[in-house]
Protein backbone atom coordinates (compact mmCIF):
# COMPACT_ATOMS: atom_id res chain seq x y z
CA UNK A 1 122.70 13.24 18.69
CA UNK A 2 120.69 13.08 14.98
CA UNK A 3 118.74 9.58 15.32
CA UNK A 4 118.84 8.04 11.95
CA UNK A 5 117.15 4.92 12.39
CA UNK A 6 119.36 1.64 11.43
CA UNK A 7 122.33 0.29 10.57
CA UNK A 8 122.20 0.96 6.52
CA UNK A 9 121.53 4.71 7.24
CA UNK A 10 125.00 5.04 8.99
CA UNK A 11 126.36 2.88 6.22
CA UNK A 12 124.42 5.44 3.92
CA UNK A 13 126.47 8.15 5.51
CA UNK A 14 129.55 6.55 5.61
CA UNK A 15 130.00 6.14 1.68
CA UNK A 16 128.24 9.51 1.43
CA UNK A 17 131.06 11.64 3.23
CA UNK A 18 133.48 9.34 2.14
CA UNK A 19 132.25 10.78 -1.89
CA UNK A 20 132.88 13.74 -0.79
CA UNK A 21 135.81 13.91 1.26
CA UNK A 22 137.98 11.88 -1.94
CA UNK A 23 136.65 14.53 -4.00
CA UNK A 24 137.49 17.56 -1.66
CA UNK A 25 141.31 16.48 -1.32
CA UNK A 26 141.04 16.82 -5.40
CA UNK A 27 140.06 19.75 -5.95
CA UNK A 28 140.23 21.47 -2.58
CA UNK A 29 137.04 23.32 -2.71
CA UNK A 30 134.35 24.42 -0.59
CA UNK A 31 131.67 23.21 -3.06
CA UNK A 32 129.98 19.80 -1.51
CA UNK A 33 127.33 19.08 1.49
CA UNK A 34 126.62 18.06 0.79
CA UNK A 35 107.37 29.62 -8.16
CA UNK A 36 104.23 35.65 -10.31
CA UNK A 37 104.08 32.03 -10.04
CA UNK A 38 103.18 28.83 -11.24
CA UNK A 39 104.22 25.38 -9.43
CA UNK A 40 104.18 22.30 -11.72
CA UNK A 41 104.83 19.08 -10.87
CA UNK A 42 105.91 16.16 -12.90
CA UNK A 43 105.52 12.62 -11.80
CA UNK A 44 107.05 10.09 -13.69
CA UNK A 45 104.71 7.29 -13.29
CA UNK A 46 105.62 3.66 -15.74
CA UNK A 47 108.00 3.32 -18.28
CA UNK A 48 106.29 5.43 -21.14
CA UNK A 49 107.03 8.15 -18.70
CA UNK A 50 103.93 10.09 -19.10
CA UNK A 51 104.10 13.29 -16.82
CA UNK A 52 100.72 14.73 -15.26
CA UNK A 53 101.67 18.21 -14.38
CA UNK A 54 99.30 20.86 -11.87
CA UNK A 55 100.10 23.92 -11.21
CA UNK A 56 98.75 27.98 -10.41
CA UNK A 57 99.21 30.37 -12.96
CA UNK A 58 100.07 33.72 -11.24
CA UNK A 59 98.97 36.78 -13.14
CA UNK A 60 100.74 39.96 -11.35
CA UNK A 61 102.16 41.10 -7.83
CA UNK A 62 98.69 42.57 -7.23
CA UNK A 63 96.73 39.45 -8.10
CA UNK A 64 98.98 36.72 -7.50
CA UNK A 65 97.10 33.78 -8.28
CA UNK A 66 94.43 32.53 -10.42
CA UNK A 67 94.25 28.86 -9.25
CA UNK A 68 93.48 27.26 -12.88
CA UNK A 69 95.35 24.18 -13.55
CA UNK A 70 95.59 22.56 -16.83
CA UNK A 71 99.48 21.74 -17.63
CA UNK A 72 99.98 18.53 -18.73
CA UNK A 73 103.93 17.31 -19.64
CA UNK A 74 105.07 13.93 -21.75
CA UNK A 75 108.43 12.63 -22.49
CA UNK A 76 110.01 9.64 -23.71
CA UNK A 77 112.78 7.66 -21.88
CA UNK A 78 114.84 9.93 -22.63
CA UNK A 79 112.67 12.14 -21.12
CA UNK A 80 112.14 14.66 -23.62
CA UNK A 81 109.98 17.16 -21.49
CA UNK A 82 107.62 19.73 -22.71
CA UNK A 83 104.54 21.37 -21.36
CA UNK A 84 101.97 20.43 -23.86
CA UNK A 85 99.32 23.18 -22.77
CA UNK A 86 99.47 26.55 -21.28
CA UNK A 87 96.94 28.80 -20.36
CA UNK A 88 98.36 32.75 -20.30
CA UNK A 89 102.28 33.36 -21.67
CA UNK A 90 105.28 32.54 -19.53
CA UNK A 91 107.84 35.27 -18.53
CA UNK A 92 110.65 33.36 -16.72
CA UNK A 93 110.69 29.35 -15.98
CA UNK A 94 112.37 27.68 -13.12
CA UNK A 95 113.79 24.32 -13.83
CA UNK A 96 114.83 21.71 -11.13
CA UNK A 97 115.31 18.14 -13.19
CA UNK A 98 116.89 14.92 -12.14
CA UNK A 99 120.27 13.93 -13.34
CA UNK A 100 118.82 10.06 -14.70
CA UNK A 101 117.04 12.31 -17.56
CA UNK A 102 118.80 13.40 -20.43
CA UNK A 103 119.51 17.12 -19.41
CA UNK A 104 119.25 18.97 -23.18
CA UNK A 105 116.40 17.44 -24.40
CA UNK A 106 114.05 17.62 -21.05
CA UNK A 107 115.50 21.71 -21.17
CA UNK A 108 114.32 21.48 -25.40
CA UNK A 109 111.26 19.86 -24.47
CA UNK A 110 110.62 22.79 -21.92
CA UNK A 111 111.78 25.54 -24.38
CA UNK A 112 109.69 24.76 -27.42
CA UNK A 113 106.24 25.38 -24.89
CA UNK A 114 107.09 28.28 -23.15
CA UNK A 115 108.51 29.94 -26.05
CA UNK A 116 110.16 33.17 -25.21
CA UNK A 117 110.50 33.00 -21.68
CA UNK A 118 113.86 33.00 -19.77
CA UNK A 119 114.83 29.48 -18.05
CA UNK A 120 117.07 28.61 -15.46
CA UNK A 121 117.73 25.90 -13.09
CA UNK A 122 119.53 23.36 -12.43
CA UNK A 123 120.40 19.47 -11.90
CA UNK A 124 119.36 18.46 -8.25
CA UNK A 125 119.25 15.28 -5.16
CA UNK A 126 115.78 15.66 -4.63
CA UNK A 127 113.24 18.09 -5.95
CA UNK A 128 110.61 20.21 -3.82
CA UNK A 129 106.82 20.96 -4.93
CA UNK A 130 103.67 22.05 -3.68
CA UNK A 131 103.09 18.50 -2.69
CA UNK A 132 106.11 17.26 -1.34
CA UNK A 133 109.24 16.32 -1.83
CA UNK A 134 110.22 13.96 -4.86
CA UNK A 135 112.91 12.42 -6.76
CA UNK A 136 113.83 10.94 -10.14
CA UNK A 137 111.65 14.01 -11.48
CA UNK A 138 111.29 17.26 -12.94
CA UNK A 139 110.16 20.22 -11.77
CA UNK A 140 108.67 23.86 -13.08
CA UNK A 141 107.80 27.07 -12.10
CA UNK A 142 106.34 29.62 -14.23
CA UNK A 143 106.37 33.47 -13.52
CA UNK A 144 104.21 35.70 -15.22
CA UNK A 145 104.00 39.69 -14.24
CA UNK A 146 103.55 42.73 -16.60
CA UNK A 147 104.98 44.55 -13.39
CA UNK A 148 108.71 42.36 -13.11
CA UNK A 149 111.34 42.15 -15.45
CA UNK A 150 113.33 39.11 -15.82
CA UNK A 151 116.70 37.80 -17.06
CA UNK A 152 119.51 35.15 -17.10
CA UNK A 153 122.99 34.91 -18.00
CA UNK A 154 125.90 32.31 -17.26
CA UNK A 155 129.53 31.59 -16.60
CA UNK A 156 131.71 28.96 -17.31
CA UNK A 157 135.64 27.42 -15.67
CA UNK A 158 133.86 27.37 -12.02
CA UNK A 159 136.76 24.97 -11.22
CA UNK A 160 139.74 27.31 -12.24
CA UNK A 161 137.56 30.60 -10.75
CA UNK A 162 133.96 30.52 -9.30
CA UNK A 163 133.75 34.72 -8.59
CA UNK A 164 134.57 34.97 -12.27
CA UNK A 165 132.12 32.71 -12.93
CA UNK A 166 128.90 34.38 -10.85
CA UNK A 167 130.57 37.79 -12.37
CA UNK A 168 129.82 36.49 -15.84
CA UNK A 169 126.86 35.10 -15.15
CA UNK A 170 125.81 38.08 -13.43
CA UNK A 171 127.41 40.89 -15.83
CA UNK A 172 125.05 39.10 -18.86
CA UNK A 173 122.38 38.82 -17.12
CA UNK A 174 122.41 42.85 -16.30
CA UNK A 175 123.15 43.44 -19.86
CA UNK A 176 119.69 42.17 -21.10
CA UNK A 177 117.66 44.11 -18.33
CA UNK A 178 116.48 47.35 -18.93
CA UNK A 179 116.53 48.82 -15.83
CA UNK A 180 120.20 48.02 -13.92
CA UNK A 181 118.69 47.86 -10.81
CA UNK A 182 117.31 44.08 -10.39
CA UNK A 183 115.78 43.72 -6.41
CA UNK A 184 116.86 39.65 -6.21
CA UNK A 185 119.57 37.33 -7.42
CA UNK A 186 118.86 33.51 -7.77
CA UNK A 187 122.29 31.90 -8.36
CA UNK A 188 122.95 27.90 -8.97
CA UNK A 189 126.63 27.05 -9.14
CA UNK A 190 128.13 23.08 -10.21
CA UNK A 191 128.08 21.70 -7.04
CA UNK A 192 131.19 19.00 -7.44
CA UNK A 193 133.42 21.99 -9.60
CA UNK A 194 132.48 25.14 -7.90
CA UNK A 195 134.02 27.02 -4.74
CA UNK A 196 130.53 27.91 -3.05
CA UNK A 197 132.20 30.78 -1.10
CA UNK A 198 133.99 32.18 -4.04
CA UNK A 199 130.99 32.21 -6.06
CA UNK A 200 128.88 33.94 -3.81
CA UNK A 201 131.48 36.35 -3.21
CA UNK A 202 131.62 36.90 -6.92
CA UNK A 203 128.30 37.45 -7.54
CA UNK A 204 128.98 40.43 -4.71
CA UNK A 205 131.55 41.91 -5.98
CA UNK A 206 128.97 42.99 -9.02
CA UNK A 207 125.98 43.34 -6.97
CA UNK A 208 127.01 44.63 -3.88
CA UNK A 209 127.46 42.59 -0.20
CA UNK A 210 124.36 43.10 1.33
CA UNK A 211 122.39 42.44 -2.24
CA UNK A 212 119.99 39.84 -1.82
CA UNK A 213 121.04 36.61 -3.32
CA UNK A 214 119.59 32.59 -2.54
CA UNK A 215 119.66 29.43 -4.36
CA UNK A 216 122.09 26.81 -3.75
CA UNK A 217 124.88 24.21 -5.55
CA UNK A 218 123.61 21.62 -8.71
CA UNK A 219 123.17 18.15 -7.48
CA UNK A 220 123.55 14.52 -9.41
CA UNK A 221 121.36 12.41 -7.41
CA UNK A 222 124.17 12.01 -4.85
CA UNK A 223 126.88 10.56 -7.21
CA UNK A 224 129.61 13.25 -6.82
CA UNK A 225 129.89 13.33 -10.21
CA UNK A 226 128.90 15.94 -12.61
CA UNK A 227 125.76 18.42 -12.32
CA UNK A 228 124.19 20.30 -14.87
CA UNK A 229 123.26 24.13 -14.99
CA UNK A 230 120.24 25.17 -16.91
CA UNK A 231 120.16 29.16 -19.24
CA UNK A 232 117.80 28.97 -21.43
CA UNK A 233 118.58 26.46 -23.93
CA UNK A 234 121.93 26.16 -22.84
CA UNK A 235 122.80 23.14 -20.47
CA UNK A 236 125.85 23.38 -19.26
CA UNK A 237 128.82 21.74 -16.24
CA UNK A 238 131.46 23.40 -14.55
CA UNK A 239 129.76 26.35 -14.39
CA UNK A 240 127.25 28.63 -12.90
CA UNK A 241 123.44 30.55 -13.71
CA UNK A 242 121.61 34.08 -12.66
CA UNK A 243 118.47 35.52 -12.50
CA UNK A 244 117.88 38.47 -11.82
CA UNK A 245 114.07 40.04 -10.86
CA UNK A 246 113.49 43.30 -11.32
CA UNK A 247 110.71 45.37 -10.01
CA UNK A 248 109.42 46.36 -7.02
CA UNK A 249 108.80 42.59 -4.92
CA UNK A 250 107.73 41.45 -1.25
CA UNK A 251 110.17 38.98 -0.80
CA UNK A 252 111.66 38.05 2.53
CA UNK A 253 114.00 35.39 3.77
CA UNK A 254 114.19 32.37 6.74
CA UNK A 255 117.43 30.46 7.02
CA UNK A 256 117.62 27.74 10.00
CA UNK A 257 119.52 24.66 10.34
CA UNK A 258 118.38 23.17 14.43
CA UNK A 259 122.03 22.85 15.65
CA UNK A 260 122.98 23.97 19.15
CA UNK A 261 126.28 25.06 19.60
CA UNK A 262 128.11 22.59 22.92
CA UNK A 263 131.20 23.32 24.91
CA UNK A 264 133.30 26.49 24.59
CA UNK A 265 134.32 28.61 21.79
CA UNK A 266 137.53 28.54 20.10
CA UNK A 267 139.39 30.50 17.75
CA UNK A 268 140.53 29.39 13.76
CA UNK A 269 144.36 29.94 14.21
CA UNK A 270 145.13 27.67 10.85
CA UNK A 271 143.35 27.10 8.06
CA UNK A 272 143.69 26.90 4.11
CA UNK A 273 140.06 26.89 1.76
CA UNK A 274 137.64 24.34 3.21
CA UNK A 275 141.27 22.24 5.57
CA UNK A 276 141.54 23.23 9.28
CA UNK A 277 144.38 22.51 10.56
CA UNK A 278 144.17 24.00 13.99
CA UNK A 279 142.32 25.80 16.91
CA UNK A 280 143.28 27.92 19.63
CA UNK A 281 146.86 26.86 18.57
CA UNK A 282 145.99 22.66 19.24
CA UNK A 283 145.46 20.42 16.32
CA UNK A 284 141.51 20.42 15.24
CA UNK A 285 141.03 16.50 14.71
CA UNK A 286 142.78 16.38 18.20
CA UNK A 287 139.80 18.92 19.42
CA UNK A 288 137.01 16.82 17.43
CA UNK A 289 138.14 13.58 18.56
CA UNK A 290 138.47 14.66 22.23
CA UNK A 291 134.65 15.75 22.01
CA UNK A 292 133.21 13.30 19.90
CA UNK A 293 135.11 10.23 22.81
CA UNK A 294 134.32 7.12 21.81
CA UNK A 295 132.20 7.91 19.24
CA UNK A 296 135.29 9.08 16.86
CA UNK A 297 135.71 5.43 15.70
CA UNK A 298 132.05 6.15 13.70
CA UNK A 299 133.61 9.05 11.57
CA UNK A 300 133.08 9.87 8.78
CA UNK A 301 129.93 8.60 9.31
CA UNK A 302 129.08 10.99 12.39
CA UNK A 303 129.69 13.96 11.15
CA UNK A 304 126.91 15.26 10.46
CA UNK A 305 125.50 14.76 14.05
CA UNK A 306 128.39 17.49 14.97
CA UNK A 307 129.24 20.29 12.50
CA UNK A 308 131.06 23.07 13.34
CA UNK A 309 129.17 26.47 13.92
CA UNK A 310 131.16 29.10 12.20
CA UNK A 311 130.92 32.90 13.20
CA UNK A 312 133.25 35.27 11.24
CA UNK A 313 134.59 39.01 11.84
CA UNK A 314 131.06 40.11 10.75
CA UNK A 315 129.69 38.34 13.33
CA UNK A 316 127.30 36.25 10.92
CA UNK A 317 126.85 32.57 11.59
CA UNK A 318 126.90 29.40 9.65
CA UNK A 319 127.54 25.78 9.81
CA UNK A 320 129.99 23.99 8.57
CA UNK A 321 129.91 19.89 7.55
CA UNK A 322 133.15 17.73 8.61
CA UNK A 323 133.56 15.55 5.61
CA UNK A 324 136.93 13.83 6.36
CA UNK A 325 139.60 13.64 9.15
CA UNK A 326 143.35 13.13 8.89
CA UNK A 327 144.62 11.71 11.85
CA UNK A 328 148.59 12.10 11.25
CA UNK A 329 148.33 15.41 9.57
CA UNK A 330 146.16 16.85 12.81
CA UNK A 331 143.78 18.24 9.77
CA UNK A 332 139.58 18.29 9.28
CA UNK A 333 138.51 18.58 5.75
CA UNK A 334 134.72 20.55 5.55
CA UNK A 335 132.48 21.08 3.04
CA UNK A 336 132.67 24.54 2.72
CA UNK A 337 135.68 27.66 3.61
CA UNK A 338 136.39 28.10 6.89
CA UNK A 339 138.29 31.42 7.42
CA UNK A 340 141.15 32.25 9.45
CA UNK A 341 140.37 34.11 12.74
CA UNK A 342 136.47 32.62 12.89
CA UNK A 343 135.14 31.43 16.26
CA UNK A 344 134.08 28.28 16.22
CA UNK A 345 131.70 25.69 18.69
CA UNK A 346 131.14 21.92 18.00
CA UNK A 347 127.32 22.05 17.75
CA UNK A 348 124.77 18.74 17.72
CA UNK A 349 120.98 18.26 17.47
CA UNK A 350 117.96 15.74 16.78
CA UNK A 351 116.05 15.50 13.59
CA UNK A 352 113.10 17.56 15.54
CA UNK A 353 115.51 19.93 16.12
CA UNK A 354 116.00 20.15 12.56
CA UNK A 355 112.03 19.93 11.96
CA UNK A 356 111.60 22.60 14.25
CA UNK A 357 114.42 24.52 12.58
CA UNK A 358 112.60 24.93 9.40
CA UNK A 359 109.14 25.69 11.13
CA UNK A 360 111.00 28.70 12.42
CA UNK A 361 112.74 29.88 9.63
CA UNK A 362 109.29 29.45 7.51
CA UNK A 363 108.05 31.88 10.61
CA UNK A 364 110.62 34.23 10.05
CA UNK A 365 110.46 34.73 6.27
CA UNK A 366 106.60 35.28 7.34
CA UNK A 367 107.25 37.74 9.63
CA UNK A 368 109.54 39.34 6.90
CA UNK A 369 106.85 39.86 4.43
CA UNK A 370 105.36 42.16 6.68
CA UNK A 371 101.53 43.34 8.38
CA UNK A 372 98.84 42.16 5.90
CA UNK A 373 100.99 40.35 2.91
CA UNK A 374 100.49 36.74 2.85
CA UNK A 375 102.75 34.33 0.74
CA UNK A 376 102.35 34.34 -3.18
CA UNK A 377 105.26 31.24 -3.86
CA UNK A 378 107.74 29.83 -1.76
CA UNK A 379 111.30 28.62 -3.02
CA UNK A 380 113.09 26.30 -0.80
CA UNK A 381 116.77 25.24 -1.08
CA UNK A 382 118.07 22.42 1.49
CA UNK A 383 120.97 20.62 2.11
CA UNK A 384 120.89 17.15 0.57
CA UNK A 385 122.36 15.93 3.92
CA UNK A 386 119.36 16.92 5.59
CA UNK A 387 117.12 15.19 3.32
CA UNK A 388 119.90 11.90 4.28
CA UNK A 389 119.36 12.66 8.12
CA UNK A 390 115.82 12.76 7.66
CA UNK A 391 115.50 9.67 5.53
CA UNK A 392 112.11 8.69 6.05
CA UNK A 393 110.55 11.76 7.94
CA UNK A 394 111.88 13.92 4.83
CA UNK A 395 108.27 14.72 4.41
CA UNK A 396 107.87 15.77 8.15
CA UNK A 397 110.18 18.82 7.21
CA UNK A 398 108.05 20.00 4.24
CA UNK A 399 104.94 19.56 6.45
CA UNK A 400 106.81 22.03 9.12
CA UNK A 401 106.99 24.53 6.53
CA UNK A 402 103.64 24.35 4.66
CA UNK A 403 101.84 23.98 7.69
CA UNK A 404 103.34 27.92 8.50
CA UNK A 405 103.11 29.17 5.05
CA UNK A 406 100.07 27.58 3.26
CA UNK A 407 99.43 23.83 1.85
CA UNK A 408 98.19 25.21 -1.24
CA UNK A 409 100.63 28.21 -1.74
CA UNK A 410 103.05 27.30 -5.02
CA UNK A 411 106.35 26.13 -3.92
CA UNK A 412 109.88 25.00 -5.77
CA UNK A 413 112.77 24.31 -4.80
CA UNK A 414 115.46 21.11 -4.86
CA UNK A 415 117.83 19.54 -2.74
CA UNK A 416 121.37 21.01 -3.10
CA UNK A 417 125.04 20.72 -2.22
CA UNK A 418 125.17 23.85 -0.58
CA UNK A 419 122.89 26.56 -0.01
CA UNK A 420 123.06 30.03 -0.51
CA UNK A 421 121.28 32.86 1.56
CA UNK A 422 121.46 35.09 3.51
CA UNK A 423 122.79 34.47 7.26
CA UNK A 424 121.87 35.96 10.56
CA UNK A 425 123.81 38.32 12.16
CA UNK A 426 124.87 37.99 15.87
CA UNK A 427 123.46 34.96 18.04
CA UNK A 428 120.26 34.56 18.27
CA UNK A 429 119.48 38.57 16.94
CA UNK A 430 117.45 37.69 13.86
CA UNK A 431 119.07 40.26 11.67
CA UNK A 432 119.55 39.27 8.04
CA UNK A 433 122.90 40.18 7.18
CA UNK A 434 124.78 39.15 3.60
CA UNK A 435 124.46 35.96 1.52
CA UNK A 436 126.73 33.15 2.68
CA UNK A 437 127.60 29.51 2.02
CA UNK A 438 125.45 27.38 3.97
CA UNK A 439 125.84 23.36 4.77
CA UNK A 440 122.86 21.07 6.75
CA UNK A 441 120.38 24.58 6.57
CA UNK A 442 117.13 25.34 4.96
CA UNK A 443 116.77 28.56 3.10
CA UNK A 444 113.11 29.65 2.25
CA UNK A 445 112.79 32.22 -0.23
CA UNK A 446 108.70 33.52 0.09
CA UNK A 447 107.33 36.13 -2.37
CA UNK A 448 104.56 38.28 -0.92
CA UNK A 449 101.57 39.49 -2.29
């Protein structure tokens, strides 16, 4: 079982899944569990809120990085953001930003320095950076080729229909590239309004199913609340972004979450959006409660010691978070679709199972880049329950995956409420198959040069 320290780490859990099992019987969604390249980071040190910011400018595919620093960002308490200096122009801009900041003028702030550049990003639990993991902060990426194209689009009404949402998104973006053949998707939905599933599925539908497409759902600093989507100067909720890359990249993919699948499988016999209702014919909180013994009292504080591994028709696997439990209706509430006709198995693990997890999937995405390319910028999106289990050893994880891909090598990337990459097809095979809604996984995103 996860080990997560003390007593006011369950409690932490408890309210957590609690947030998001009251919101989930709302809306009924499967939304929650919940830098080429420059790498900035912006530390928000005393109550002036000056921001020292260090990053590598990247110059082209071919010569990826020219290690000069010189970036320095200020705000108010408002936090009014802006990069005061740049050295070389700035093609496209990721944007990962607290929710305690006001949203449009730390976006502004950003816009007015790098000038013509595309943006996009979004509101996050927890941001990622070259040197660690961070929070109540902002964070940047520059990308700068004459060999890539880039551009951004979004979609509004997530909550009435997320595909047509990603479709918009998607369907502007394409209309501002001049070639209509983009080679990777980054795609940040509202993570309290948005059907993950549907959105991904959306952005397929215009793309294409195997099309390669990460990033993960907005956070609010683990409210539950209201997230924020960043397109250029347009900060918007309820909705979703794009970016599309075009141009011939190295880019290759590692998705592991350290769960290990216990007792036999079963089959999804009922089921409606992100509600089980049974398995194998037998009511599913009957099932859970049966395995989980004594320990059932705990939930929902426990649940993420034992998702459920999901694999569908397409033999691709996935986890998925129990976030509540109704005990007269027989039902399990997740955070995320669970299909009809999907086998499931109760899985469990440690927190260095979920270290180790991300070592390996930081191997993998490696491996992916193939003989003789090393990494040029690494994007991660987690799970913000990970970053709960982890608590403390949060760092530990970030470690794991620097320590395969490079201290020094740029990295972004935040803390979501669902992931999105691509899964692995078959147990154990290693095949990347099509993009999927993830809970309690890492997804790391490495450019090659």
């Amino acid at each position: 079982m996860l080990l997560f320290g003390h007593q006011q780490r369950k409690q932490e859990l408890n309210d957590f899944t609690a947030k998001i099992f009251n919101i989930n019987r709302l809306l009924r969604v499967s939304s929650l569990l919940i830098p080429l390249l420059l790498a900035m980071k912006v530390s928000f040190v005393d109550k002036k809120i000056y921001e020292e910011v260090q990053g590598y400018e990247a110059r082209s595919s071919r010569r990826i990085l020219s290690g000069r620093r010189g970036f320095l960002c200020r705000g108010d308490k408002s936090s009014q953001c802006g990069i005061r200096k740049t050295n070389g122009r700035a093609d496209a801009v990721f944007v990962f930003g607290a929710i305690k900041y006001d949203q449009q003028r730390m976006i502004d702030g950003i816009n007015s320095k790098v000038k013509d550049a595309v943006l996009v990003g979004c509101s996050t639990d927890g941001e990622i950076v070259t040197d660690g993991y961070m929070e109540d902060s902002v964070s940047l990426m520059v990308l700068n080729s004459d060999e890539f194209s880039f551009s951004v689009g979004y979609g509004l009404n997530a909550h009435q229909d997320a595909q047509k949402t990603a479709q918009d998104a998607i369907n502007m973006a394409l209309g501002h590239l001049e070639s209509k053949s983009p080679s990777i998707c980054f795609l940040f939905g509202d993570g309290t309004k948005a059907n993950g599933v549907d959105l991904i599925e959306g952005a397929k539908t215009v793309l294409g199913k195997k099309f390669h497409i990460v990033g993960g759902l907005a956070g609010d600093g683990f409210k539950f609340e209201k997230t924020y989507q960043y397109c250029n100067n347009q900060v918007i909720t309820n909705g979703g972004v794009s970016l599309l890359i075009t141009g011939d990249i190295t880019v290759a993919t590692g998705v592991k979450h350290g769960w290990t699948s216990i007792g036999r499988e079963r089959i999804v016999t009922k089921a409606q959006g992100n509600i089980v209702y049974g398995l194998d014919g037998e009511s599913v909180s009957k099932i859970y409660e049966d395995y989980l013994g004594e320990r059932a009292d705990e939930l929902p504080g426990v649940a993420f010691e034992f998702p459920f591994g999901i694999i569908d028709k397409n033999k691709q696997e996935y986890l998925r978070c129990p976030v509540g439990i109704d005990k007269e209706l027989g039902t399990i509430t997740f955070a995320g679709e669970v299909p009809v006709g999907a086998i499931v198995r109760m899985t469990t693990g440690t927190t260095i199972d979920a270290i180790k997890a991300a070592r390996e999937a930081s191997e993998h995405a490696l491996s992916g880049l193939g003989q003789g390319v090393t990494p040029a910028a690494i994007f991660i999106f987690d799970c913000c329950a990970r970053k709960k289990v982890f608590g403390r050893r949060t760092q530990k994880e970030i470690d794991a995956i620097q320590g395969v891909l490079g201290e020094k090598v740029p990295m972004i990337g935040f803390y979501t409420y669902g992931e999105i990459a691509p899964v692995v097809e078959g147990t154990g095979t290693g095949t990347i198959g099509t993009s999927a809604f993830h809970n309690l996984t890492d997804a790391i995103v490495v450019f090659g040069k």
